[in-house]
PDB file of N, CA and C in Angstrom:
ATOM      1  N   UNK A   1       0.817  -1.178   0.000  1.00  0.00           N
ATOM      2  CA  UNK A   1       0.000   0.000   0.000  1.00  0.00           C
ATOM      3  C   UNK A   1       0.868   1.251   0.000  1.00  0.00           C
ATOM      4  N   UNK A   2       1.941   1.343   0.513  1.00  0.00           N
ATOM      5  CA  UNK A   2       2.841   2.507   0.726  1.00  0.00           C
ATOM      6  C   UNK A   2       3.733   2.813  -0.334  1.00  0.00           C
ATOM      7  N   UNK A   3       3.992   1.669  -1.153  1.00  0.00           N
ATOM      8  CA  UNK A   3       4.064   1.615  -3.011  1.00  0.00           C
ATOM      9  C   UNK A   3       3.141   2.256  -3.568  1.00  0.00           C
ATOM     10  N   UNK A   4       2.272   1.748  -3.446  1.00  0.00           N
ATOM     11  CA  UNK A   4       1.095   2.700  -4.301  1.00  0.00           C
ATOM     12  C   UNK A   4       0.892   4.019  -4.216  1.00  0.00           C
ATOM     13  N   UNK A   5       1.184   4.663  -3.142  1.00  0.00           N
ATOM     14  CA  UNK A   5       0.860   5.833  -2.273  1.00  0.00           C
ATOM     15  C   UNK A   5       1.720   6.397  -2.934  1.00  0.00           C
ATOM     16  N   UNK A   6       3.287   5.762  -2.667  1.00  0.00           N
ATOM     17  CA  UNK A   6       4.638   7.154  -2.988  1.00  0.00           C
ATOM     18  C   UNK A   6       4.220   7.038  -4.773  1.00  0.00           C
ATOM     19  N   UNK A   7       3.642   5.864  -5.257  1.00  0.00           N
ATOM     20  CA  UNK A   7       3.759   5.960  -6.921  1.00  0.00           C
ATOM     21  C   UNK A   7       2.810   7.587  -7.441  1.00  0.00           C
ATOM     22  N   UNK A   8       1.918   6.983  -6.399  1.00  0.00           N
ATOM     23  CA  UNK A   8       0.573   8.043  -6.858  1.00  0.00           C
ATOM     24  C   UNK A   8       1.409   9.156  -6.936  1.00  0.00           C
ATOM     25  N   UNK A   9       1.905   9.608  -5.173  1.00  0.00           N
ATOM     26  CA  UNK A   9       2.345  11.413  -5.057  1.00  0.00           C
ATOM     27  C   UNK A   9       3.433  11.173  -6.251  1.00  0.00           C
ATOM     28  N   UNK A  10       3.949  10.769  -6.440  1.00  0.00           N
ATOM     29  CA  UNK A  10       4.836  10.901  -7.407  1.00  0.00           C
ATOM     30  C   UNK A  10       4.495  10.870  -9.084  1.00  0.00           C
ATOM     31  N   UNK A  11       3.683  10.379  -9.471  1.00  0.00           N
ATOM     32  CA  UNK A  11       2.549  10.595 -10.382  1.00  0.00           C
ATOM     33  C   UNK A  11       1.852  11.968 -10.559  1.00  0.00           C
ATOM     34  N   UNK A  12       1.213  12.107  -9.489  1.00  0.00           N
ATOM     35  CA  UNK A  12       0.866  13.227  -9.180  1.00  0.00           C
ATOM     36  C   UNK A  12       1.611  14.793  -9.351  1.00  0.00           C
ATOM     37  N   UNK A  13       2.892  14.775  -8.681  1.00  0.00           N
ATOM     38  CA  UNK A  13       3.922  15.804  -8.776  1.00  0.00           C
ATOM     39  C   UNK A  13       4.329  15.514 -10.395  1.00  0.00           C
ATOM     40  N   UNK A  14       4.635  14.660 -10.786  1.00  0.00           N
ATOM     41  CA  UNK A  14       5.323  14.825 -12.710  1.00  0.00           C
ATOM     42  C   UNK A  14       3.863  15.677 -13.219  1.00  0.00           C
ATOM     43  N   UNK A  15       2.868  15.284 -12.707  1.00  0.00           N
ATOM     44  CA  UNK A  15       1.549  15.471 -13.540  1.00  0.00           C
ATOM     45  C   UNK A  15       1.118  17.246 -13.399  1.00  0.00           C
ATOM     46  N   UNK A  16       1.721  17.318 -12.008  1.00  0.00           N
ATOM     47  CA  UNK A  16       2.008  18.904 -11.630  1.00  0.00           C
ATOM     48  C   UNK A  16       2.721  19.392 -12.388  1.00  0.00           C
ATOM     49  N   UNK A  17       4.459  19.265 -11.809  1.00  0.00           N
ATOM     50  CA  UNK A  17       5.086  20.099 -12.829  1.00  0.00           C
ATOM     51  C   UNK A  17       5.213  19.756 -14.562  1.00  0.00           C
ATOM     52  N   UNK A  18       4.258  18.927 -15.255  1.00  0.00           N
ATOM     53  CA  UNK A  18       4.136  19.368 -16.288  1.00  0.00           C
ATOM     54  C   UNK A  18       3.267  20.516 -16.852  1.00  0.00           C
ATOM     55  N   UNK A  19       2.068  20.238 -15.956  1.00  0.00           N
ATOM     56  CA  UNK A  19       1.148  21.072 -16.149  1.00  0.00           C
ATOM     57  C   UNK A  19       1.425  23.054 -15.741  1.00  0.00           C
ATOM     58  N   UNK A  20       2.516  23.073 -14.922  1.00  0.00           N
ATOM     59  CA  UNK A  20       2.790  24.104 -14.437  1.00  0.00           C
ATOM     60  C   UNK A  20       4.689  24.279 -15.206  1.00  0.00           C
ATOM     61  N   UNK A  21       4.793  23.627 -16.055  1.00  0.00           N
ATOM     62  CA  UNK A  21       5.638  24.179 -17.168  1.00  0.00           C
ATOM     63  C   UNK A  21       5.384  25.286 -17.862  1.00  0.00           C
ATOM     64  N   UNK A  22       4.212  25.731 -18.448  1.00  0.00           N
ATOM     65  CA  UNK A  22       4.335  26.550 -19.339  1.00  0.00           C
ATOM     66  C   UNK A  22       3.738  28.150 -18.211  1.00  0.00           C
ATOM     67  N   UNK A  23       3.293  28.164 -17.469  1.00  0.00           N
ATOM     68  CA  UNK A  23       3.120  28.997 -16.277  1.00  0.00           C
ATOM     69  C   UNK A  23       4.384  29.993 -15.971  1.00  0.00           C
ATOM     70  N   UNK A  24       4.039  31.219 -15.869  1.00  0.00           N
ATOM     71  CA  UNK A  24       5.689  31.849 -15.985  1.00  0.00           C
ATOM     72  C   UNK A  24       4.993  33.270 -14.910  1.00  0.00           C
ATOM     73  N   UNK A  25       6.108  33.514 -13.773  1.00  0.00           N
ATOM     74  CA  UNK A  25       5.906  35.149 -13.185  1.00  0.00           C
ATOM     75  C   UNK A  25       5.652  35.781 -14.138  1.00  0.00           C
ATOM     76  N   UNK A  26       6.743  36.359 -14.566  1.00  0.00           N
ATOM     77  CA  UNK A  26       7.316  37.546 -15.435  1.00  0.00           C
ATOM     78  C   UNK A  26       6.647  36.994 -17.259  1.00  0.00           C
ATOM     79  N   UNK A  27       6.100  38.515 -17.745  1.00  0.00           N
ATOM     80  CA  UNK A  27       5.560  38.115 -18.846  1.00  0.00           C
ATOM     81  C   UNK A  27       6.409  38.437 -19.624  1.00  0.00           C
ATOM     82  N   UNK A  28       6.235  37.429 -21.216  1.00  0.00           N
ATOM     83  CA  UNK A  28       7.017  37.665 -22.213  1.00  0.00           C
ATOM     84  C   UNK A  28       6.806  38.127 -23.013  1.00  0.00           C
ATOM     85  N   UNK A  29       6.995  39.716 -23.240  1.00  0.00           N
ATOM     86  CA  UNK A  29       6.542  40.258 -24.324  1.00  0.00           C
ATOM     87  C   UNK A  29       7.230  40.520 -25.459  1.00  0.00           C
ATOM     88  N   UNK A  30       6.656  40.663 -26.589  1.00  0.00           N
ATOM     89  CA  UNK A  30       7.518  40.670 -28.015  1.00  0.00           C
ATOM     90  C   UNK A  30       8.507  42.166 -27.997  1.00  0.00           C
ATOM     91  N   UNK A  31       9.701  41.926 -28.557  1.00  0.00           N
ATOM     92  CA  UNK A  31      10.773  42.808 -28.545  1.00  0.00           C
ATOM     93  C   UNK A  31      10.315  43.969 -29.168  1.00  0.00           C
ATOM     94  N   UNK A  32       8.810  44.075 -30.073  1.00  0.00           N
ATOM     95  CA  UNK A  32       8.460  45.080 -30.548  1.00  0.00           C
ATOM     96  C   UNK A  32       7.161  45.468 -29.575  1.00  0.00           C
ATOM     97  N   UNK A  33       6.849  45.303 -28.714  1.00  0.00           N
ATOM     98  CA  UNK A  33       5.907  45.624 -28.193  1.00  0.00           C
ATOM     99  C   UNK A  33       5.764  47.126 -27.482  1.00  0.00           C
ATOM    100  N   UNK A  34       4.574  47.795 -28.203  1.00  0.00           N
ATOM    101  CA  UNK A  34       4.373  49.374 -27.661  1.00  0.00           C
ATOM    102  C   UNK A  34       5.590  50.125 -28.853  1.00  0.00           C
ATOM    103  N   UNK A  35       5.980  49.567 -29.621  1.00  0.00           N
ATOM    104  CA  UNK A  35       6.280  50.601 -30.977  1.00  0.00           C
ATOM    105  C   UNK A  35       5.727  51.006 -31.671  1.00  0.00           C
ATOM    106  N   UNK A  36       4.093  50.540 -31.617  1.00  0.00           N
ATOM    107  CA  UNK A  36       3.163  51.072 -32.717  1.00  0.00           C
ATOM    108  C   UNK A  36       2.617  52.371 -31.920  1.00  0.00           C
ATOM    109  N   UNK A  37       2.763  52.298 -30.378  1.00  0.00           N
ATOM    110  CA  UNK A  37       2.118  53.062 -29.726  1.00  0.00           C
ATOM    111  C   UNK A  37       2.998  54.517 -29.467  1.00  0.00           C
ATOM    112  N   UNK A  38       4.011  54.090 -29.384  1.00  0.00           N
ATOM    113  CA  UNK A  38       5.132  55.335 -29.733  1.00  0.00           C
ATOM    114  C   UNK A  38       4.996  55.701 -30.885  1.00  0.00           C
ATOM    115  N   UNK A  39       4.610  55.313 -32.227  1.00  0.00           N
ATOM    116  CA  UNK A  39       5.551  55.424 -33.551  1.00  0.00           C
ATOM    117  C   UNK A  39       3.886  56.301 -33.895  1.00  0.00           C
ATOM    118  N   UNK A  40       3.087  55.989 -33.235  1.00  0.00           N
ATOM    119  CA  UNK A  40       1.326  57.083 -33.493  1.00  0.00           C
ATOM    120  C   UNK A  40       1.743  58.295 -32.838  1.00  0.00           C
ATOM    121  N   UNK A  41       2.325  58.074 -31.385  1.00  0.00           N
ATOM    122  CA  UNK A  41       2.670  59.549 -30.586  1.00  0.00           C
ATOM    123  C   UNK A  41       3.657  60.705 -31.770  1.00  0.00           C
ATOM    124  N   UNK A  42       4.341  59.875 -32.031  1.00  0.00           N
ATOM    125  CA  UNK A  42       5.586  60.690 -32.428  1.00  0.00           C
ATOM    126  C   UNK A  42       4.998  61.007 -34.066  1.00  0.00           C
ATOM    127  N   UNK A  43       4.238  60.319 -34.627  1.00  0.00           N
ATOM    128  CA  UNK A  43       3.195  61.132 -35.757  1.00  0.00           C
ATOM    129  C   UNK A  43       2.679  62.101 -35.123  1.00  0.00           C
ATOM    130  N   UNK A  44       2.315  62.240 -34.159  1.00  0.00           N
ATOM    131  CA  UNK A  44       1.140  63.717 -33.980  1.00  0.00           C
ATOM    132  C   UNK A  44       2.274  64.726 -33.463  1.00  0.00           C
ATOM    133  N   UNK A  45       3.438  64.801 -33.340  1.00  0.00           N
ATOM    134  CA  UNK A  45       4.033  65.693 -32.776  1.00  0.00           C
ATOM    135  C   UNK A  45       4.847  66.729 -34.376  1.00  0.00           C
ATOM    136  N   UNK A  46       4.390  67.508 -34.431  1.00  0.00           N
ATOM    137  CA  UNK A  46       4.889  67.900 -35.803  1.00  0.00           C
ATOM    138  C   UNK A  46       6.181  68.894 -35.822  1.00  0.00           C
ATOM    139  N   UNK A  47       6.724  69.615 -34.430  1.00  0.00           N
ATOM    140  CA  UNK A  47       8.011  70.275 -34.271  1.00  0.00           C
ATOM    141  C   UNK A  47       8.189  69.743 -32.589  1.00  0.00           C
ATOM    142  N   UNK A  48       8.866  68.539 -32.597  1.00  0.00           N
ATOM    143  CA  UNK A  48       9.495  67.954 -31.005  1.00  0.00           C
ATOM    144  C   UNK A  48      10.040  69.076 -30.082  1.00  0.00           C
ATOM    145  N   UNK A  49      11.147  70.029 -31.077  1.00  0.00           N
ATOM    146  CA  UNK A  49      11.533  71.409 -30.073  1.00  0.00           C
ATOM    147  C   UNK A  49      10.541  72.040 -30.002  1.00  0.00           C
ATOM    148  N   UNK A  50       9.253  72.569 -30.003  1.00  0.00           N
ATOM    149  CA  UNK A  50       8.475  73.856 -30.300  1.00  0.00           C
ATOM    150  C   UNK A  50       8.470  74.083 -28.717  1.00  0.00           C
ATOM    151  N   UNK A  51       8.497  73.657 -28.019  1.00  0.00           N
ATOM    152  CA  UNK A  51       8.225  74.100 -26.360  1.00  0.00           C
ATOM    153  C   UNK A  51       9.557  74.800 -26.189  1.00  0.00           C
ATOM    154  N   UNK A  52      10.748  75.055 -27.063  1.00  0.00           N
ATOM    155  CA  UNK A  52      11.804  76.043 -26.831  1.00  0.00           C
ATOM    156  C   UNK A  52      11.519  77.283 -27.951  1.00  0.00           C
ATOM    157  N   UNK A  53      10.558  77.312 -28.411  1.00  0.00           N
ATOM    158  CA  UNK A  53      10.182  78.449 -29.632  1.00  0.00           C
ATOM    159  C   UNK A  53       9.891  79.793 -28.431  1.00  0.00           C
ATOM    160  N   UNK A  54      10.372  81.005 -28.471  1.00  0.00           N
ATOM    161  CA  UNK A  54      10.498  81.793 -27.568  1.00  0.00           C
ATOM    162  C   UNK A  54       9.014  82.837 -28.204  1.00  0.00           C
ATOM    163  N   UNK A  55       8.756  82.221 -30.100  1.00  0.00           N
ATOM    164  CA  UNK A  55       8.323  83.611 -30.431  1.00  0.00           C
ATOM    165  C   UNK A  55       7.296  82.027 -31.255  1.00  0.00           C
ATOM    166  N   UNK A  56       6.151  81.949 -30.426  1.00  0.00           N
ATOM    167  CA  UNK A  56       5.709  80.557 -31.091  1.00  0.00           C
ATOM    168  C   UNK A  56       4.620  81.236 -32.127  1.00  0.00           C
ATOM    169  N   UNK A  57       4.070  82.767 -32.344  1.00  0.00           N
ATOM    170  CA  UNK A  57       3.605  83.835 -33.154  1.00  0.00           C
ATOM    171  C   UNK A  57       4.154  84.214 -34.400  1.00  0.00           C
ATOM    172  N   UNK A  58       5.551  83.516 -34.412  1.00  0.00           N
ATOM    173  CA  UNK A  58       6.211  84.359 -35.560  1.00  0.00           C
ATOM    174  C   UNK A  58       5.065  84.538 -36.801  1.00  0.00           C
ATOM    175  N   UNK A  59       4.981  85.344 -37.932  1.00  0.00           N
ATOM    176  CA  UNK A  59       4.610  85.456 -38.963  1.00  0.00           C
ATOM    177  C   UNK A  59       3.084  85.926 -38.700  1.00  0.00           C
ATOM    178  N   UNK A  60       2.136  86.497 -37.729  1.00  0.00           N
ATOM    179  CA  UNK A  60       1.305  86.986 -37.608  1.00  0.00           C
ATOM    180  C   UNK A  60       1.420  88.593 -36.993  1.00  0.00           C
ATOM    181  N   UNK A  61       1.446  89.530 -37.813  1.00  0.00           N
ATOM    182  CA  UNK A  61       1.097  90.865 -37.024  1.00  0.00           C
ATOM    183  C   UNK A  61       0.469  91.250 -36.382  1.00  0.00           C
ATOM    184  N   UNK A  62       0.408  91.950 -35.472  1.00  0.00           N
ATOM    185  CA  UNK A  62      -0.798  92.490 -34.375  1.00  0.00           C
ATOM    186  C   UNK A  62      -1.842  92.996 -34.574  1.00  0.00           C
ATOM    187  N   UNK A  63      -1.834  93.663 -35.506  1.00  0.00           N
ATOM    188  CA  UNK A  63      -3.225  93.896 -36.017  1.00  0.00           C
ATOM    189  C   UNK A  63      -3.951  92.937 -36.280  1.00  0.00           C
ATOM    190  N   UNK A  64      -3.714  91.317 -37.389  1.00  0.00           N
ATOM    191  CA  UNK A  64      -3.652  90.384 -37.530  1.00  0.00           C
ATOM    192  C   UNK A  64      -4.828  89.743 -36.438  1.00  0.00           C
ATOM    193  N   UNK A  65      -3.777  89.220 -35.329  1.00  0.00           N
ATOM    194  CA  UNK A  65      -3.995  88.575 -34.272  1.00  0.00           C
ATOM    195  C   UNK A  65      -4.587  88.750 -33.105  1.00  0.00           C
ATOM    196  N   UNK A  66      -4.878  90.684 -33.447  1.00  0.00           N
ATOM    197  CA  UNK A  66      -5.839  91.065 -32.264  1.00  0.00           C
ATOM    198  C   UNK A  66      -7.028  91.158 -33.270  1.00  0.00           C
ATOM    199  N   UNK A  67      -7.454  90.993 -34.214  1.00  0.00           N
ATOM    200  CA  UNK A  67      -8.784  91.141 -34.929  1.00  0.00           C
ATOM    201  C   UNK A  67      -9.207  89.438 -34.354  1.00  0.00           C
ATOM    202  N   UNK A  68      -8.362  88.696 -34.769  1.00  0.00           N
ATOM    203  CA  UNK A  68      -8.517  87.186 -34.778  1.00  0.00           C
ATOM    204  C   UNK A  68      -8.882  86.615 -33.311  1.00  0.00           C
ATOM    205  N   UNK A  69      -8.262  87.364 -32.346  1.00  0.00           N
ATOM    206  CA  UNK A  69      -8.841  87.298 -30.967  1.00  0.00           C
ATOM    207  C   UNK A  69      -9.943  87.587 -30.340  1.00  0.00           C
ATOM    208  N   UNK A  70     -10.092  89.008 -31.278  1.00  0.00           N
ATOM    209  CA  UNK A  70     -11.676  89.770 -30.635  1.00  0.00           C
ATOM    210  C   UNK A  70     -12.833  88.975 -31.455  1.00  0.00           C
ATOM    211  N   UNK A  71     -12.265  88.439 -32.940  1.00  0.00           N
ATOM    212  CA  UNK A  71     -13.303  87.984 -33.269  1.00  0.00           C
ATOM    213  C   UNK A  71     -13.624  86.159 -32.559  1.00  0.00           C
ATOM    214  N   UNK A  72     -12.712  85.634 -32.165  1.00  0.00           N
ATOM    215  CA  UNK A  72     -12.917  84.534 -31.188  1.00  0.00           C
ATOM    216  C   UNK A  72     -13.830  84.539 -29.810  1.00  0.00           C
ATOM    217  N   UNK A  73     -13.535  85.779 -28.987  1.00  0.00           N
ATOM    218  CA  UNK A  73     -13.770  86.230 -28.262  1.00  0.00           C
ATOM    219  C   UNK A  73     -15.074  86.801 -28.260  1.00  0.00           C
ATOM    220  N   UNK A  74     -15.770  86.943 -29.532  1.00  0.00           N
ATOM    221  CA  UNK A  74     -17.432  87.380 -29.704  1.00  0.00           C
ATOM    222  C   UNK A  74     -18.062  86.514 -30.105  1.00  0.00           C
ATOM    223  N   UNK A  75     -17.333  85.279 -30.429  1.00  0.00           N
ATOM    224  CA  UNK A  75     -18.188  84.085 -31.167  1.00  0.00           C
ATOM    225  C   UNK A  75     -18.648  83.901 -29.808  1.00  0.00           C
ATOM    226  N   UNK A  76     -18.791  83.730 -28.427  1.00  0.00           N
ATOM    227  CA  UNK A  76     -19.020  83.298 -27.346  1.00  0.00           C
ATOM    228  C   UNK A  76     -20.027  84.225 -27.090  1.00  0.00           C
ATOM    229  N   UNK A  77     -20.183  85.176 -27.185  1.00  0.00           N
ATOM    230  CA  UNK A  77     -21.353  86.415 -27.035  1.00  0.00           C
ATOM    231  C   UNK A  77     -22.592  86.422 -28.248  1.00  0.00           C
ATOM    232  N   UNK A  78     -22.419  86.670 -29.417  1.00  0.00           N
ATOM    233  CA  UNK A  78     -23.233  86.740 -30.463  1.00  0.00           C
ATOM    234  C   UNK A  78     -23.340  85.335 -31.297  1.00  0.00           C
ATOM    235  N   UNK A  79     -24.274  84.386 -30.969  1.00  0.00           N
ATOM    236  CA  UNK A  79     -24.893  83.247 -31.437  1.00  0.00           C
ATOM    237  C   UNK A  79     -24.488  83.482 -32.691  1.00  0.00           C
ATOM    238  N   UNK A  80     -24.815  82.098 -33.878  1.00  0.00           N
ATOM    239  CA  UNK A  80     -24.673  82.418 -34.952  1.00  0.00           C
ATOM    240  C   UNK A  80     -25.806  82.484 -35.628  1.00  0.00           C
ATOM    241  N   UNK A  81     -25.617  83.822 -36.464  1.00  0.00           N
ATOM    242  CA  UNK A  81     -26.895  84.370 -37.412  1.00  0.00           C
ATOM    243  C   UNK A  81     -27.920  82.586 -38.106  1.00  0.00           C
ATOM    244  N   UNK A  82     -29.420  82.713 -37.582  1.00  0.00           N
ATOM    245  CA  UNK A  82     -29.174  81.525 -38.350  1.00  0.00           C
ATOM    246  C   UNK A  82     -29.824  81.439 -39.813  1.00  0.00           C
ATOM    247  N   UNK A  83     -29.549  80.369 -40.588  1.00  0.00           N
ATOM    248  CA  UNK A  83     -29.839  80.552 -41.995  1.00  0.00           C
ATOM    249  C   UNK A  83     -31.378  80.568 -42.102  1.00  0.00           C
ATOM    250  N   UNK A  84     -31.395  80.963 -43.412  1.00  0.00           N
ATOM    251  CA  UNK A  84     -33.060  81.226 -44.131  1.00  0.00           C
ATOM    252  C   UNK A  84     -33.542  80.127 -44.508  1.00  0.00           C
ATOM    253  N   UNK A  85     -34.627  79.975 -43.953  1.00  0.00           N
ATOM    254  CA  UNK A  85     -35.372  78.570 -44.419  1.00  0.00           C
ATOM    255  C   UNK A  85     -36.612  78.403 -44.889  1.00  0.00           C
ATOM    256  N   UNK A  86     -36.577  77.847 -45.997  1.00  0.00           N
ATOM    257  CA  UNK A  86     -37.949  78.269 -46.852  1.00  0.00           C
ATOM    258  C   UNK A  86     -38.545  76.953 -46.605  1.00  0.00           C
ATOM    259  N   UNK A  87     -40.057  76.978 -46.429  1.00  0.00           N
ATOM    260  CA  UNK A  87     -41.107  75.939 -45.992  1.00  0.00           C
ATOM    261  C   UNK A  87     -41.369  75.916 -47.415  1.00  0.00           C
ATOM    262  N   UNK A  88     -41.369  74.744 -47.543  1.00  0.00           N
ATOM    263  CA  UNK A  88     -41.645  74.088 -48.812  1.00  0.00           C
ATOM    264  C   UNK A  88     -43.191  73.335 -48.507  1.00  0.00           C
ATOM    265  N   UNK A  89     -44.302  73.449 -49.012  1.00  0.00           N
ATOM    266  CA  UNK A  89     -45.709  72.918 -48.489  1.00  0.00           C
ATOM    267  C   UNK A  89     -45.826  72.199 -49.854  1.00  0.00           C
ATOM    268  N   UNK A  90     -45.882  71.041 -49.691  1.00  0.00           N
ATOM    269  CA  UNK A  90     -46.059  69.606 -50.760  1.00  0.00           C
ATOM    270  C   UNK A  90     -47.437  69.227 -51.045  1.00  0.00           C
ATOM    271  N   UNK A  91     -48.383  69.709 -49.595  1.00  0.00           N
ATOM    272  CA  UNK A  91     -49.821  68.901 -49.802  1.00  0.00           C
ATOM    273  C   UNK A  91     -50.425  69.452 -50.867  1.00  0.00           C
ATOM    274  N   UNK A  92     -50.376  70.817 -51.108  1.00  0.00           N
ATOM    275  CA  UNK A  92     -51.230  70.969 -52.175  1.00  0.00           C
ATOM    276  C   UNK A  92     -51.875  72.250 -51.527  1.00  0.00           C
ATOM    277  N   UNK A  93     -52.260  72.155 -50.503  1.00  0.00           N
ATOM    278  CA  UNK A  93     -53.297  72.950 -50.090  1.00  0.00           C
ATOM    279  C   UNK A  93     -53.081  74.335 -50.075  1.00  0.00           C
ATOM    280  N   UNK A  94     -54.285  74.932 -49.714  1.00  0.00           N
ATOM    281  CA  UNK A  94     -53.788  76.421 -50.843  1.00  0.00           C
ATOM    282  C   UNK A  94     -54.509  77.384 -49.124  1.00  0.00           C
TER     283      UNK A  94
END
């Protein structure tokens, strides 16, 4: 009976650590993994230095850019005009 017993646990344990072969802590991820996710970031960035641009305005004059402000600045006050809409009556009726 004590044959049988150590065969079993021992049966048992191969039957374990096979089953707990492919079982791992640490995951294995592919050597490219999260390059697609960088390689989208670094598409949307269109000048990497611009946060050292001292004059990030260049090429707009002040006159320019204060019309372009005030008129930003009233879109928030004066709704937009709204369009003309003609009722079109299909039934007939007069």
């Amino acid at each position: 009976m004590l044959i049988t017993c150590n065969r079993l646990a021992a049966g048992a344990a191969a039957l374990a650590a096979m089953l707990l072969q492919g079982c791992s802590t640490a995951p294995r991820f592919d050597d490219h993994f999260g390059d697609a996710v960088r390689a989208n970031l670094a598409a949307q960035v269109i000048d990497p230095a611009a946060t050292a641009n001292a004059n990030p305005a260049s090429g707009v004059d002040g006159k320019t850019a204060l019309a372009a402000r005030e008129r930003y600045q009233r879109s928030f006050k004066e709704p937009d005009p709204k369009p003309v809409q003609f009722l079109i009556n299909g039934s007939g009726a007069k």
